[in-house]
PDB file of N, CA and C in Angstrom:
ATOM      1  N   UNK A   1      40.143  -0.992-125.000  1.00  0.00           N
ATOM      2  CA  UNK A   1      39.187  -1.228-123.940  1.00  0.00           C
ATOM      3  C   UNK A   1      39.902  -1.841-122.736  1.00  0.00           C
ATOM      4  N   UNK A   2      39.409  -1.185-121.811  1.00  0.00           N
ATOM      5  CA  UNK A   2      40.218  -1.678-120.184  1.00  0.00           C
ATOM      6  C   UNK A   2      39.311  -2.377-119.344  1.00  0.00           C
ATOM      7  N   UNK A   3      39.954  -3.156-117.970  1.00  0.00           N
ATOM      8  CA  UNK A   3      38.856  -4.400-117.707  1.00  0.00           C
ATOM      9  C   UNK A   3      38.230  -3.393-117.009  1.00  0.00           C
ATOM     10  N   UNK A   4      38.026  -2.173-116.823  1.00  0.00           N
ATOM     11  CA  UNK A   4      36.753  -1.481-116.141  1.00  0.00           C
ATOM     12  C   UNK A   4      36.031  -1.000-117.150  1.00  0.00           C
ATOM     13  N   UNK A   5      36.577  -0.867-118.162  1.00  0.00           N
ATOM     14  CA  UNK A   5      35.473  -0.486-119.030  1.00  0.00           C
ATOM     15  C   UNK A   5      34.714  -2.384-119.448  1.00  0.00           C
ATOM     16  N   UNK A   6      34.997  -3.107-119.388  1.00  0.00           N
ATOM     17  CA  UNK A   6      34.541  -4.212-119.607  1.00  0.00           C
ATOM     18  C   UNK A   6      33.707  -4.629-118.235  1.00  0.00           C
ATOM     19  N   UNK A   7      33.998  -4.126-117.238  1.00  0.00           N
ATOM     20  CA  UNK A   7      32.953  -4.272-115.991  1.00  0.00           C
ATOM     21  C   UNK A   7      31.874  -3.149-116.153  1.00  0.00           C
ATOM     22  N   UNK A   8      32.123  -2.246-116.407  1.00  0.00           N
ATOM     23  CA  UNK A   8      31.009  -1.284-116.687  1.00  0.00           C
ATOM     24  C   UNK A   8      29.983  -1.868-117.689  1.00  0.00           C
ATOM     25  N   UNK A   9      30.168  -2.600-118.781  1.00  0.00           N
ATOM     26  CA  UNK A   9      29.070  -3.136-119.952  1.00  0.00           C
ATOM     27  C   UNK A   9      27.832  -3.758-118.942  1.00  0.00           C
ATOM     28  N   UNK A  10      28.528  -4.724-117.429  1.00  0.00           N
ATOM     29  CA  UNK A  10      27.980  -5.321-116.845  1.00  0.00           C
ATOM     30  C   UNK A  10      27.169  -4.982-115.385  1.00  0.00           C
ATOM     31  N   UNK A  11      27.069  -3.706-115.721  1.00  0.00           N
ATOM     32  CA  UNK A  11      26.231  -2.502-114.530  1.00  0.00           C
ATOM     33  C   UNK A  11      25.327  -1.926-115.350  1.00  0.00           C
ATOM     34  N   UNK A  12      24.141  -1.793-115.142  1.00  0.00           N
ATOM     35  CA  UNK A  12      23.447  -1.441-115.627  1.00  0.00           C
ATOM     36  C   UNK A  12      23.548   0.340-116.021  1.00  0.00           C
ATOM     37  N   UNK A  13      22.800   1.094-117.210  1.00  0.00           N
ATOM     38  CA  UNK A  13      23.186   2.565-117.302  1.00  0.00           C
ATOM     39  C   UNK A  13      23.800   3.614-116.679  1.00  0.00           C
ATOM     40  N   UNK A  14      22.434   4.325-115.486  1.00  0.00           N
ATOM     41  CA  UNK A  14      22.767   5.067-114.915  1.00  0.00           C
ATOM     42  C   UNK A  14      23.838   4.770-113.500  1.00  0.00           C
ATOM     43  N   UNK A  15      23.866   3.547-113.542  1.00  0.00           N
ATOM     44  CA  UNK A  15      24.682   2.764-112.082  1.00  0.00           C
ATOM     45  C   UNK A  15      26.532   3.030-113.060  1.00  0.00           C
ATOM     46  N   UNK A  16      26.554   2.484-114.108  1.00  0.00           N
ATOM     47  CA  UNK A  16      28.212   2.954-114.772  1.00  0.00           C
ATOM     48  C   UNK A  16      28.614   4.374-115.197  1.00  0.00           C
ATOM     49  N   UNK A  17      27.700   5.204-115.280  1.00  0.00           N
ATOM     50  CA  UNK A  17      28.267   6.563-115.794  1.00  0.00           C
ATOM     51  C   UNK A  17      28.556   7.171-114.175  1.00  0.00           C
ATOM     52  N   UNK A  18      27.545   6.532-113.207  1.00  0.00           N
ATOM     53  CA  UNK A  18      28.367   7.363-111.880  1.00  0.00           C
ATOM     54  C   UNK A  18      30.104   7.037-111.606  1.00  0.00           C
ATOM     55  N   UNK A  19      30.164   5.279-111.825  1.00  0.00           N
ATOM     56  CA  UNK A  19      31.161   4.981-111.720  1.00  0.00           C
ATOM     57  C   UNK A  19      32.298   5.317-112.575  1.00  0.00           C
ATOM     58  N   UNK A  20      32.051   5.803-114.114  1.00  0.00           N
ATOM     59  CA  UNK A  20      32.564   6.240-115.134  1.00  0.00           C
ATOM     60  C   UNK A  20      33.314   7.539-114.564  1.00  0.00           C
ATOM     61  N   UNK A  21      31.995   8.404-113.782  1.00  0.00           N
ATOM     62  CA  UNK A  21      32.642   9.761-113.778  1.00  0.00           C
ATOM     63  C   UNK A  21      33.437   9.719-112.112  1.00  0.00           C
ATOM     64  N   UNK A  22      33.584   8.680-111.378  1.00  0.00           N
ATOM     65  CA  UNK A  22      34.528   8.327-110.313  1.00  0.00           C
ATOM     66  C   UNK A  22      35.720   8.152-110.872  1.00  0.00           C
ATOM     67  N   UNK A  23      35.702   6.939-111.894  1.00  0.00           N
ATOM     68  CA  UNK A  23      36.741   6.832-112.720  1.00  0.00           C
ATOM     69  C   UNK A  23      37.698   8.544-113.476  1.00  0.00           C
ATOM     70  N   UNK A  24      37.015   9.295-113.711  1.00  0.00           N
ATOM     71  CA  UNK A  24      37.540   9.769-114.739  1.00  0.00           C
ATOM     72  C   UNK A  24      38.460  10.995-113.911  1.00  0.00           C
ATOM     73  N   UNK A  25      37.084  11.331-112.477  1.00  0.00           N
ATOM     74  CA  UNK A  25      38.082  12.482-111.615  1.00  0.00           C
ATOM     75  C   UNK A  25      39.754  11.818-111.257  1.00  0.00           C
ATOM     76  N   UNK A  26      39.360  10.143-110.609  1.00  0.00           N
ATOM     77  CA  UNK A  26      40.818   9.776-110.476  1.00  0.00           C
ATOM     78  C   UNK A  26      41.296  10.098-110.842  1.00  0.00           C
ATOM     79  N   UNK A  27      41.352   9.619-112.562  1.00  0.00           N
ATOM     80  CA  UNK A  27      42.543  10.000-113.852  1.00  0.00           C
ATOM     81  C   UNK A  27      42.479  11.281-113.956  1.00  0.00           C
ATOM     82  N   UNK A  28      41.819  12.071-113.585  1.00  0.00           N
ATOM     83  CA  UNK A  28      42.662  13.576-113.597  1.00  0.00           C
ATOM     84  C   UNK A  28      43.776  13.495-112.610  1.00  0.00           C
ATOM     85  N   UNK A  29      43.625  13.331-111.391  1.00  0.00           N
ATOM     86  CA  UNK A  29      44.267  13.382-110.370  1.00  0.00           C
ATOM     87  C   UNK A  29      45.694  12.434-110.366  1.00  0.00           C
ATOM     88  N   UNK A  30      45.274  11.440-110.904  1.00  0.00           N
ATOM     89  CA  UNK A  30      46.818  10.179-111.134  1.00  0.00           C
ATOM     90  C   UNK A  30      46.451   9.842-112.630  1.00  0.00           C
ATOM     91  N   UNK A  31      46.794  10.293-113.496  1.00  0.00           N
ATOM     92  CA  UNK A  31      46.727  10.366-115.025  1.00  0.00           C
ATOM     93  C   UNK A  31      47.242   8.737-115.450  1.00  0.00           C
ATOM     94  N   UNK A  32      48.729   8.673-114.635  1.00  0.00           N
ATOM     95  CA  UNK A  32      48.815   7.165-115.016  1.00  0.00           C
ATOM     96  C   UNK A  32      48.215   6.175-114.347  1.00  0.00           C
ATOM     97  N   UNK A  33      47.363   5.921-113.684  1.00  0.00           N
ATOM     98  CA  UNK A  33      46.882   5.334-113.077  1.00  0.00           C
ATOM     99  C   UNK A  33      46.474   3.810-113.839  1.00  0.00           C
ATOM    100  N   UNK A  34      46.510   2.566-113.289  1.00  0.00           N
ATOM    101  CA  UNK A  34      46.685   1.038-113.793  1.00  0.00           C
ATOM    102  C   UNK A  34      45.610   0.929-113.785  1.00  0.00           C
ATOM    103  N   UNK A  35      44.246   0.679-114.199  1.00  0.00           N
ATOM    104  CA  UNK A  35      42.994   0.250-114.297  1.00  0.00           C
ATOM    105  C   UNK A  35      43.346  -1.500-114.055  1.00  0.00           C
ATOM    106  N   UNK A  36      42.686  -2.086-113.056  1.00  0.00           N
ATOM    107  CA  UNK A  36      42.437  -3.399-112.471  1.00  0.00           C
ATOM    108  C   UNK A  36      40.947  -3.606-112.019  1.00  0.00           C
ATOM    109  N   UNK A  37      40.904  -4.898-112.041  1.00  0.00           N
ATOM    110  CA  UNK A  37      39.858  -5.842-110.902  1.00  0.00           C
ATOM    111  C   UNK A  37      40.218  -6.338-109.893  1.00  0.00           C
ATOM    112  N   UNK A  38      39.952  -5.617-108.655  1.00  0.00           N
ATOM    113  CA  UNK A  38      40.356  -6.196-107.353  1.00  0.00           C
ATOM    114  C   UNK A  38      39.190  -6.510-106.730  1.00  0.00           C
ATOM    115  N   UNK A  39      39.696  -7.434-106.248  1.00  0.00           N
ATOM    116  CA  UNK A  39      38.100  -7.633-105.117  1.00  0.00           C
ATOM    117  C   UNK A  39      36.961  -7.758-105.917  1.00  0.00           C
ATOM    118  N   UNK A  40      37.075  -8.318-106.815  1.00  0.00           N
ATOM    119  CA  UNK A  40      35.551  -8.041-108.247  1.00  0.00           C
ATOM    120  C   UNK A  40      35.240  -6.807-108.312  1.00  0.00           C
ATOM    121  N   UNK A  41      36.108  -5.368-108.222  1.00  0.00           N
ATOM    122  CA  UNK A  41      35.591  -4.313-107.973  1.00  0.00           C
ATOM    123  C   UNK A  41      36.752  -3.655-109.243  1.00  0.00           C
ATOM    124  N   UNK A  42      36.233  -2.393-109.594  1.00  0.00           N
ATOM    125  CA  UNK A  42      37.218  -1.472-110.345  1.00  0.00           C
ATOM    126  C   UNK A  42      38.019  -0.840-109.492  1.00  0.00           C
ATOM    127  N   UNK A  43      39.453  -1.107-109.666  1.00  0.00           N
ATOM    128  CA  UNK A  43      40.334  -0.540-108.733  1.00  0.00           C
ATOM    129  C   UNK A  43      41.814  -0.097-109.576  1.00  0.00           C
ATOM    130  N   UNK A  44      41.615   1.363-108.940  1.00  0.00           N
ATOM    131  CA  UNK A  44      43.036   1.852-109.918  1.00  0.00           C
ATOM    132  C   UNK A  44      44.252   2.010-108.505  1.00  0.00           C
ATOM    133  N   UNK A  45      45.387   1.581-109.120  1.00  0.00           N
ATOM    134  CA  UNK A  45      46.455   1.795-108.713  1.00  0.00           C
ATOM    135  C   UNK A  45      48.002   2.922-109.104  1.00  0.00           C
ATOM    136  N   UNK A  46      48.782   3.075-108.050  1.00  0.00           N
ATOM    137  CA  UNK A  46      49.344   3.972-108.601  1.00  0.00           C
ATOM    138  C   UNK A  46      50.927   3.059-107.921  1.00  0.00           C
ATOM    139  N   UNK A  47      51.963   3.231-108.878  1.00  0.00           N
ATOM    140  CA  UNK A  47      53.189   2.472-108.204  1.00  0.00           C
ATOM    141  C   UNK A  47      53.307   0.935-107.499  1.00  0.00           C
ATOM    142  N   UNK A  48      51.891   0.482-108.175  1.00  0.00           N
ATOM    143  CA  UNK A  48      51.618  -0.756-108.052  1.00  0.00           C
ATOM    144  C   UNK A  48      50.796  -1.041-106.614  1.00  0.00           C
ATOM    145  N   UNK A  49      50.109   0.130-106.179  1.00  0.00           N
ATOM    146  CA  UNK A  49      49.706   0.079-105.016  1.00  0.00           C
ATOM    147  C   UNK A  49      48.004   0.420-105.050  1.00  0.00           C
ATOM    148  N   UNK A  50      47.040  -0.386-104.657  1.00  0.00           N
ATOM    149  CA  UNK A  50      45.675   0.262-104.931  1.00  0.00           C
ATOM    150  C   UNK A  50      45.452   1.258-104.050  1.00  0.00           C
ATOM    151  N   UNK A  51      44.484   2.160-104.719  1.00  0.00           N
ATOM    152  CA  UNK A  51      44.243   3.662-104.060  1.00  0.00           C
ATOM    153  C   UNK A  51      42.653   4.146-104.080  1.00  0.00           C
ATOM    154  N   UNK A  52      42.298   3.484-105.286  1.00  0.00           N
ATOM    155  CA  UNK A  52      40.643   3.297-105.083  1.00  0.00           C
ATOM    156  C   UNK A  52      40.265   2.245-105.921  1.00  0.00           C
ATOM    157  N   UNK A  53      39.224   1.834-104.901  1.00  0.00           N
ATOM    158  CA  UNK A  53      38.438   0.503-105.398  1.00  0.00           C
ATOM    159  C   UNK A  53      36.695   1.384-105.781  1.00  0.00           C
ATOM    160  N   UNK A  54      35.882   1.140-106.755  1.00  0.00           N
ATOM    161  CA  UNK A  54      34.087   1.788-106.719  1.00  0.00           C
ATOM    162  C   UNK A  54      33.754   0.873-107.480  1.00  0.00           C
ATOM    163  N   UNK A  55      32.416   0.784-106.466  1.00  0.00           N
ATOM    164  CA  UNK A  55      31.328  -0.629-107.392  1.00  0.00           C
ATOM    165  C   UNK A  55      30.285   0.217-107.207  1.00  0.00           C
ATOM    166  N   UNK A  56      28.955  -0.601-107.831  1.00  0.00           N
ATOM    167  CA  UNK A  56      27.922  -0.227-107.836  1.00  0.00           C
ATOM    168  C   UNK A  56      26.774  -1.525-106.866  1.00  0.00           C
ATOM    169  N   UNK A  57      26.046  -0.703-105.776  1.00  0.00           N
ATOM    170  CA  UNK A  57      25.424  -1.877-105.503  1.00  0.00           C
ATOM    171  C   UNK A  57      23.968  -1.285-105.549  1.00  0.00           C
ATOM    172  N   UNK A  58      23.014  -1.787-105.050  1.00  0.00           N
ATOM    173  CA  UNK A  58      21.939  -1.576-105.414  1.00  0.00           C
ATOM    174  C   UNK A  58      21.460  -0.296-104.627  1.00  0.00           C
ATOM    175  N   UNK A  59      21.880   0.126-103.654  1.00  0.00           N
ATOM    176  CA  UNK A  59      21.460   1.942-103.437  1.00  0.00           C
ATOM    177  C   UNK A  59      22.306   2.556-103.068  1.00  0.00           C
ATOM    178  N   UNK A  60      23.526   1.934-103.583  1.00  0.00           N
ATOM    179  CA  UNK A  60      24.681   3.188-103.903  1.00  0.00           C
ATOM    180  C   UNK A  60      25.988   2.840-103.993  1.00  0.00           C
ATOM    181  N   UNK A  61      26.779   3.789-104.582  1.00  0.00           N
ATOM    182  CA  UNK A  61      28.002   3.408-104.698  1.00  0.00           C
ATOM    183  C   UNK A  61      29.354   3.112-103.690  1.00  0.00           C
ATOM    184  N   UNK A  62      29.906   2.444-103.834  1.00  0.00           N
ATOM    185  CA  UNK A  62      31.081   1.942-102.715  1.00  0.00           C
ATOM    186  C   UNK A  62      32.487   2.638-103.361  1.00  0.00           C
ATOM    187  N   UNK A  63      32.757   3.285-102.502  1.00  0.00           N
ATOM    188  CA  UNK A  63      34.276   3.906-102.910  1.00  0.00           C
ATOM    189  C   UNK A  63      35.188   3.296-101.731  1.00  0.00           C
ATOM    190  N   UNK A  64      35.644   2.857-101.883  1.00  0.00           N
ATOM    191  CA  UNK A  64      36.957   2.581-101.148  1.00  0.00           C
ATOM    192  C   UNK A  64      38.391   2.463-101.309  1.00  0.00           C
ATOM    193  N   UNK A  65      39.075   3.432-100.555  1.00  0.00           N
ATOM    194  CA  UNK A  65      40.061   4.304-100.724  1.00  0.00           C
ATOM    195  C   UNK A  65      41.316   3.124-100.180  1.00  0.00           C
ATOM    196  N   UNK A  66      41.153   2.234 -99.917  1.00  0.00           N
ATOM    197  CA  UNK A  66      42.253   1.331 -99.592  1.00  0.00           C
ATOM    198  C   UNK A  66      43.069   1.777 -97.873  1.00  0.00           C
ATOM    199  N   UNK A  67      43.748   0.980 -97.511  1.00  0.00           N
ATOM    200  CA  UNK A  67      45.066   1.375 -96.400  1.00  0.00           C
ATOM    201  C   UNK A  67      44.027   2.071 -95.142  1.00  0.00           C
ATOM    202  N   UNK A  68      42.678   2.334 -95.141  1.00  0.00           N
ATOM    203  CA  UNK A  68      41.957   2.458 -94.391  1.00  0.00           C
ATOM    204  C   UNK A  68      42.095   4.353 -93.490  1.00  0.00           C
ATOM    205  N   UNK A  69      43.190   4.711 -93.437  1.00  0.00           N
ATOM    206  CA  UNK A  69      43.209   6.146 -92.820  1.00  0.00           C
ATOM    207  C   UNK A  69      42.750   7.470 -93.774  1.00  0.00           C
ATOM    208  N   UNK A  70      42.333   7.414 -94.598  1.00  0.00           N
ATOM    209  CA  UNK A  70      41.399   8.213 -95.278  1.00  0.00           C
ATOM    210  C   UNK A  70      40.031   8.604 -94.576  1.00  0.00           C
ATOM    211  N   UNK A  71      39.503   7.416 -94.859  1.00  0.00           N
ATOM    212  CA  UNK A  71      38.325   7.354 -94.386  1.00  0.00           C
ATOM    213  C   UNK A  71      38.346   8.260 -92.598  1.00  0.00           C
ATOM    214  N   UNK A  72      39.335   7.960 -91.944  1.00  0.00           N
ATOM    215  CA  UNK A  72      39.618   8.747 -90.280  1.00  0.00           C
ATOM    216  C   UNK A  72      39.581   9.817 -90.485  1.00  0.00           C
ATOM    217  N   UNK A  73      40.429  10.228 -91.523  1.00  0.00           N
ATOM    218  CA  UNK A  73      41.221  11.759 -91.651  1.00  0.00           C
ATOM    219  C   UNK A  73      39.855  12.529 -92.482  1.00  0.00           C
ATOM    220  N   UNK A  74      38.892  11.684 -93.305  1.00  0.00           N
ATOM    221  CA  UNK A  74      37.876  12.873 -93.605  1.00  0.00           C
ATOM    222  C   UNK A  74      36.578  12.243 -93.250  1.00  0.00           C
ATOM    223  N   UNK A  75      36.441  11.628 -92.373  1.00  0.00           N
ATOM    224  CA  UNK A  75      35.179  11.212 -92.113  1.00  0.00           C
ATOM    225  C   UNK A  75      34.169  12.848 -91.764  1.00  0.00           C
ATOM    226  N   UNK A  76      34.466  13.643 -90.992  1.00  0.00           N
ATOM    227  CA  UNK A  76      33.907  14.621 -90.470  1.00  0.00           C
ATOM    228  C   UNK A  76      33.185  15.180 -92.239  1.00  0.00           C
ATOM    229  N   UNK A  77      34.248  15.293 -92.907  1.00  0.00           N
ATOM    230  CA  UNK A  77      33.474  15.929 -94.316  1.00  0.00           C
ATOM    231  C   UNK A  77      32.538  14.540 -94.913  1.00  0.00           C
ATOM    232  N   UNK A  78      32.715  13.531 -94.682  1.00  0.00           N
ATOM    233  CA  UNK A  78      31.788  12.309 -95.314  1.00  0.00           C
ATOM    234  C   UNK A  78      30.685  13.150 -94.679  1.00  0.00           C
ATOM    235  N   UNK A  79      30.526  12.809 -93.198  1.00  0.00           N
ATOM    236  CA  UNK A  79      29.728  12.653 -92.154  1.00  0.00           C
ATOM    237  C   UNK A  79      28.347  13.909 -92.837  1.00  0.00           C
ATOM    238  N   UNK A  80      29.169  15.135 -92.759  1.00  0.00           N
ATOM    239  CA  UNK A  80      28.198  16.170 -92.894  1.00  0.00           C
ATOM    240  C   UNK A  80      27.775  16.218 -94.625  1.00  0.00           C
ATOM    241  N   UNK A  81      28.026  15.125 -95.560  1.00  0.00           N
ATOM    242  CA  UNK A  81      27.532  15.225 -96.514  1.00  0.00           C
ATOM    243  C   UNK A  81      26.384  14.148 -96.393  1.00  0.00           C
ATOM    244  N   UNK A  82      26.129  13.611 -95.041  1.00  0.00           N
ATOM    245  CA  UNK A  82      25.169  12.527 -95.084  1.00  0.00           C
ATOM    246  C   UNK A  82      25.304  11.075 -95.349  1.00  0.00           C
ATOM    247  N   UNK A  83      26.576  10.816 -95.802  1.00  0.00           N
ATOM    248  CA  UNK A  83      27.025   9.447 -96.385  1.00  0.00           C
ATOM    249  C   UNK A  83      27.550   8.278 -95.236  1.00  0.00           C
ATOM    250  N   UNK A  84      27.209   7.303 -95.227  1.00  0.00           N
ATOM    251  CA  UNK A  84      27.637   6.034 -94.006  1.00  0.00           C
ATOM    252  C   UNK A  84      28.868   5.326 -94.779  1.00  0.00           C
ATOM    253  N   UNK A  85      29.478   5.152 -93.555  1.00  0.00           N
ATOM    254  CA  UNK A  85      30.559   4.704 -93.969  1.00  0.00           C
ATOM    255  C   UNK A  85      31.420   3.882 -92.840  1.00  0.00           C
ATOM    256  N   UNK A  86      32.167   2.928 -93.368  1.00  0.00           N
ATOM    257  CA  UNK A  86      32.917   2.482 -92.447  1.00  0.00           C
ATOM    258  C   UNK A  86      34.641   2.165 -92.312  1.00  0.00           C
ATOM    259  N   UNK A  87      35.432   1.696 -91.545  1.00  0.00           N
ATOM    260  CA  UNK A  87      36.710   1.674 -91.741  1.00  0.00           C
ATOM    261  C   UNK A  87      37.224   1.431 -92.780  1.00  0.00           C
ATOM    262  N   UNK A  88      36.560   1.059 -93.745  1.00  0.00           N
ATOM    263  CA  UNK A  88      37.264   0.834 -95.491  1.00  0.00           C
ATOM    264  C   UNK A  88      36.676   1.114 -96.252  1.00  0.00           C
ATOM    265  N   UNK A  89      35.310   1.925 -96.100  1.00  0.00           N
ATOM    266  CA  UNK A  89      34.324   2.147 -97.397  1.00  0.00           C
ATOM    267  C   UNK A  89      33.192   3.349 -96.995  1.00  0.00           C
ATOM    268  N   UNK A  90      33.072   3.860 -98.041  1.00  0.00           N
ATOM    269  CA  UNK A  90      32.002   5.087 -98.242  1.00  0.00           C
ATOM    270  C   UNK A  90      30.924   4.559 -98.766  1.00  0.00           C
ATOM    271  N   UNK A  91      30.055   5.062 -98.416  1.00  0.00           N
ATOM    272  CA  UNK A  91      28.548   4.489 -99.524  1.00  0.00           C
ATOM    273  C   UNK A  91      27.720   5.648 -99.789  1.00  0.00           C
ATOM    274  N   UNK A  92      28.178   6.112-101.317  1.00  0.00           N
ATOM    275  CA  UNK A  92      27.283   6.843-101.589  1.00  0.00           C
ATOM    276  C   UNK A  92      26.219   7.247-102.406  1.00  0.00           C
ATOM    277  N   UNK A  93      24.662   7.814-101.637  1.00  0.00           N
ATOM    278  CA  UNK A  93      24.019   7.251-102.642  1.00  0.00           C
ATOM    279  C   UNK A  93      23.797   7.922-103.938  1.00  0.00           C
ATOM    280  N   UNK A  94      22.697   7.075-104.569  1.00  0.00           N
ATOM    281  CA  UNK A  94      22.900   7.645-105.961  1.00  0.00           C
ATOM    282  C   UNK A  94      22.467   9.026-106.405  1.00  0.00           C
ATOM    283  N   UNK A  95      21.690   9.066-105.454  1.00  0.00           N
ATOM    284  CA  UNK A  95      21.052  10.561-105.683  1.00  0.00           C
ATOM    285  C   UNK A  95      21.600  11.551-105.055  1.00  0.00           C
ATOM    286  N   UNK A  96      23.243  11.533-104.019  1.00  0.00           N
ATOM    287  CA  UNK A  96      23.880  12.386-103.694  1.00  0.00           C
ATOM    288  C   UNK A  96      25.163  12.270-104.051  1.00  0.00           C
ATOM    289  N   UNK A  97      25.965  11.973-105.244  1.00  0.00           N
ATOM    290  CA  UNK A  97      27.197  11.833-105.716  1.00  0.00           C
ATOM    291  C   UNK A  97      28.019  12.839-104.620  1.00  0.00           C
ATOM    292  N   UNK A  98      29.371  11.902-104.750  1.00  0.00           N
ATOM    293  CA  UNK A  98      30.308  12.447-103.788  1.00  0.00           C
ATOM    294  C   UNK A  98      30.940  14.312-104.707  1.00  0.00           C
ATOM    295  N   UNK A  99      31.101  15.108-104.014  1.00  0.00           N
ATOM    296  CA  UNK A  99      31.554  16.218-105.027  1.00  0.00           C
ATOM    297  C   UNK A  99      33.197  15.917-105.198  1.00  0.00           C
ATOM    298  N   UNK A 100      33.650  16.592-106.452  1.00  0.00           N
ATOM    299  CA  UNK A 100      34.743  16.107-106.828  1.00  0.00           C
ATOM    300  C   UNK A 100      35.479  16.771-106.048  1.00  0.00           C
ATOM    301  N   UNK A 101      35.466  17.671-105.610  1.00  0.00           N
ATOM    302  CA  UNK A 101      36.565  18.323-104.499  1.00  0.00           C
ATOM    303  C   UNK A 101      37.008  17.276-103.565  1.00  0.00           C
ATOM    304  N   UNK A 102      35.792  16.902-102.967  1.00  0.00           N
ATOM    305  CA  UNK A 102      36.028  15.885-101.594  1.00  0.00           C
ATOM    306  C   UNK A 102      37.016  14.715-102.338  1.00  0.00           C
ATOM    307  N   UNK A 103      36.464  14.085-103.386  1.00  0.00           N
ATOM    308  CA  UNK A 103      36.980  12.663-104.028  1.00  0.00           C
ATOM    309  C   UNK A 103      38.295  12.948-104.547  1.00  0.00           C
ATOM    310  N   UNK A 104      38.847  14.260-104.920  1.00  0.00           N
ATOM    311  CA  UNK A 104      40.175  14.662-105.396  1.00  0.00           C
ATOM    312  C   UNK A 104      40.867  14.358-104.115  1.00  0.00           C
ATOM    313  N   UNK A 105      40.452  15.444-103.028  1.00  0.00           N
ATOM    314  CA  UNK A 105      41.092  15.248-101.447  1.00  0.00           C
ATOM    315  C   UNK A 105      41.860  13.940-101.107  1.00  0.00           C
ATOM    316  N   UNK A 106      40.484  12.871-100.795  1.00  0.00           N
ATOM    317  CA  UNK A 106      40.730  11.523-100.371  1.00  0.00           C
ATOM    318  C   UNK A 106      42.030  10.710-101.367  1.00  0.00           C
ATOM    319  N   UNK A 107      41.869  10.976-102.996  1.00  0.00           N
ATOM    320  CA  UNK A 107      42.964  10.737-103.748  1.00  0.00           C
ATOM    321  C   UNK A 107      44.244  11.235-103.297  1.00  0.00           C
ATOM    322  N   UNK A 108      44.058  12.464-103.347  1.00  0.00           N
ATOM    323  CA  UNK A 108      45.800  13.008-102.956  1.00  0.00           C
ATOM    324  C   UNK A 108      46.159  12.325-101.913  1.00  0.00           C
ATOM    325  N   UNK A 109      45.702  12.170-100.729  1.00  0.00           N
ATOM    326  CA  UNK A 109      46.417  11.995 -99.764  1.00  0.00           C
ATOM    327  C   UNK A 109      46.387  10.552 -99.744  1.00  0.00           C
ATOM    328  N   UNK A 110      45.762   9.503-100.624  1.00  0.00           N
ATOM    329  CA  UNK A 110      46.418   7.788-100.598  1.00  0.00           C
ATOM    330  C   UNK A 110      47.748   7.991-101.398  1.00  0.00           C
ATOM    331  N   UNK A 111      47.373   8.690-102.238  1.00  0.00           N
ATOM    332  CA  UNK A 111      48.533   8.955-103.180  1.00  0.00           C
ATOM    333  C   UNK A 111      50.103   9.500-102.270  1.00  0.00           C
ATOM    334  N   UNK A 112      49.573  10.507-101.656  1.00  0.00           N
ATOM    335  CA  UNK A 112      50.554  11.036-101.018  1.00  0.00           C
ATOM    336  C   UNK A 112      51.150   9.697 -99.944  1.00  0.00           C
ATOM    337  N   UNK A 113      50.252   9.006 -99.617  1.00  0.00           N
ATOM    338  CA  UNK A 113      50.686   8.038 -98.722  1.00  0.00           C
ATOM    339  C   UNK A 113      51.193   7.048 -98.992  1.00  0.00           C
ATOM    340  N   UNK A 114      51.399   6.800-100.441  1.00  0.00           N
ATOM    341  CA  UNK A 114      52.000   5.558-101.186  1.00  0.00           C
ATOM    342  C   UNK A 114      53.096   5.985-101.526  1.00  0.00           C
ATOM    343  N   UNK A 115      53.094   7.700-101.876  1.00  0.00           N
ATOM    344  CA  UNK A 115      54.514   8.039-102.366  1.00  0.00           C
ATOM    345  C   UNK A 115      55.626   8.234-101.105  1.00  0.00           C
ATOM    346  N   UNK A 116      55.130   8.353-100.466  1.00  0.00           N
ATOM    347  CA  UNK A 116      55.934   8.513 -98.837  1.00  0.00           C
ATOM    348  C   UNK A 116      56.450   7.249 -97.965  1.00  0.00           C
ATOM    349  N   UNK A 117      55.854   6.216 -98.778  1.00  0.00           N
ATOM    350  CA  UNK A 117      56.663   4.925 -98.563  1.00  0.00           C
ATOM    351  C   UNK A 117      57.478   4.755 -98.630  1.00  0.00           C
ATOM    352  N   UNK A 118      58.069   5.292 -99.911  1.00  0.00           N
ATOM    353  CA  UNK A 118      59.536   5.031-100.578  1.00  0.00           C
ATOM    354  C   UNK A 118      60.466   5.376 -99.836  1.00  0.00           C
TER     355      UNK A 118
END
């Protein structure tokens, strides 16, 4: 058991399986990925660097992609899915889950942006 699966016990049902299945596209996408608590939030890292943070709040979920230029580079696709958002965070609600295409996208390219540090 990992401390997000131990934060999930503490979200109520349908509020952790959204976050579950946020969780799980990541780990397709960065397989090794570090499961943490940042910010009191579930946040996976890759090369010791966070890349997404998702909570649950009361009408919707918070994804935040870290390092802040994500959010620039696809706001136009947030925008036309209806979702508000600001320089560090998406909010989306519960009754319009983000599609995994988009949430793969925003991954690659923190990813890509952490690996391009080096």
């Amino acid at each position: 058991m990992t401390v997000i699966d131990e934060y999930f016990k503490k979200v109520d049902a349908p509020k952790s399986k959204q976050l579950d299945r946020i969780r799980k596209i990541a780990k397709q996408v960065v397989p090794g990925a570090q499961e943490v608590i940042s910010y009191g939030m579930p946040t996976l890292k890759y090369k010791g660097e966070s890349f997404l943070g998702f909570n649950a709040h009361t009408k919707h979920i918070g994804i935040y992609p870290y390092g802040g230029e994500e959010i620039e580079v696809f706001k136009e696709k947030i925008s036309k899915l209806g979702y508000k958002f600001s320089s560090g965070a998406i909010r989306i609600p519960y009754d319009n889950p983000i599609p995994d295409k988009l949430l793969k996208e925003i991954i690659i390219h923190r990813v890509n942006r952490i690996t391009n540090k080096e």
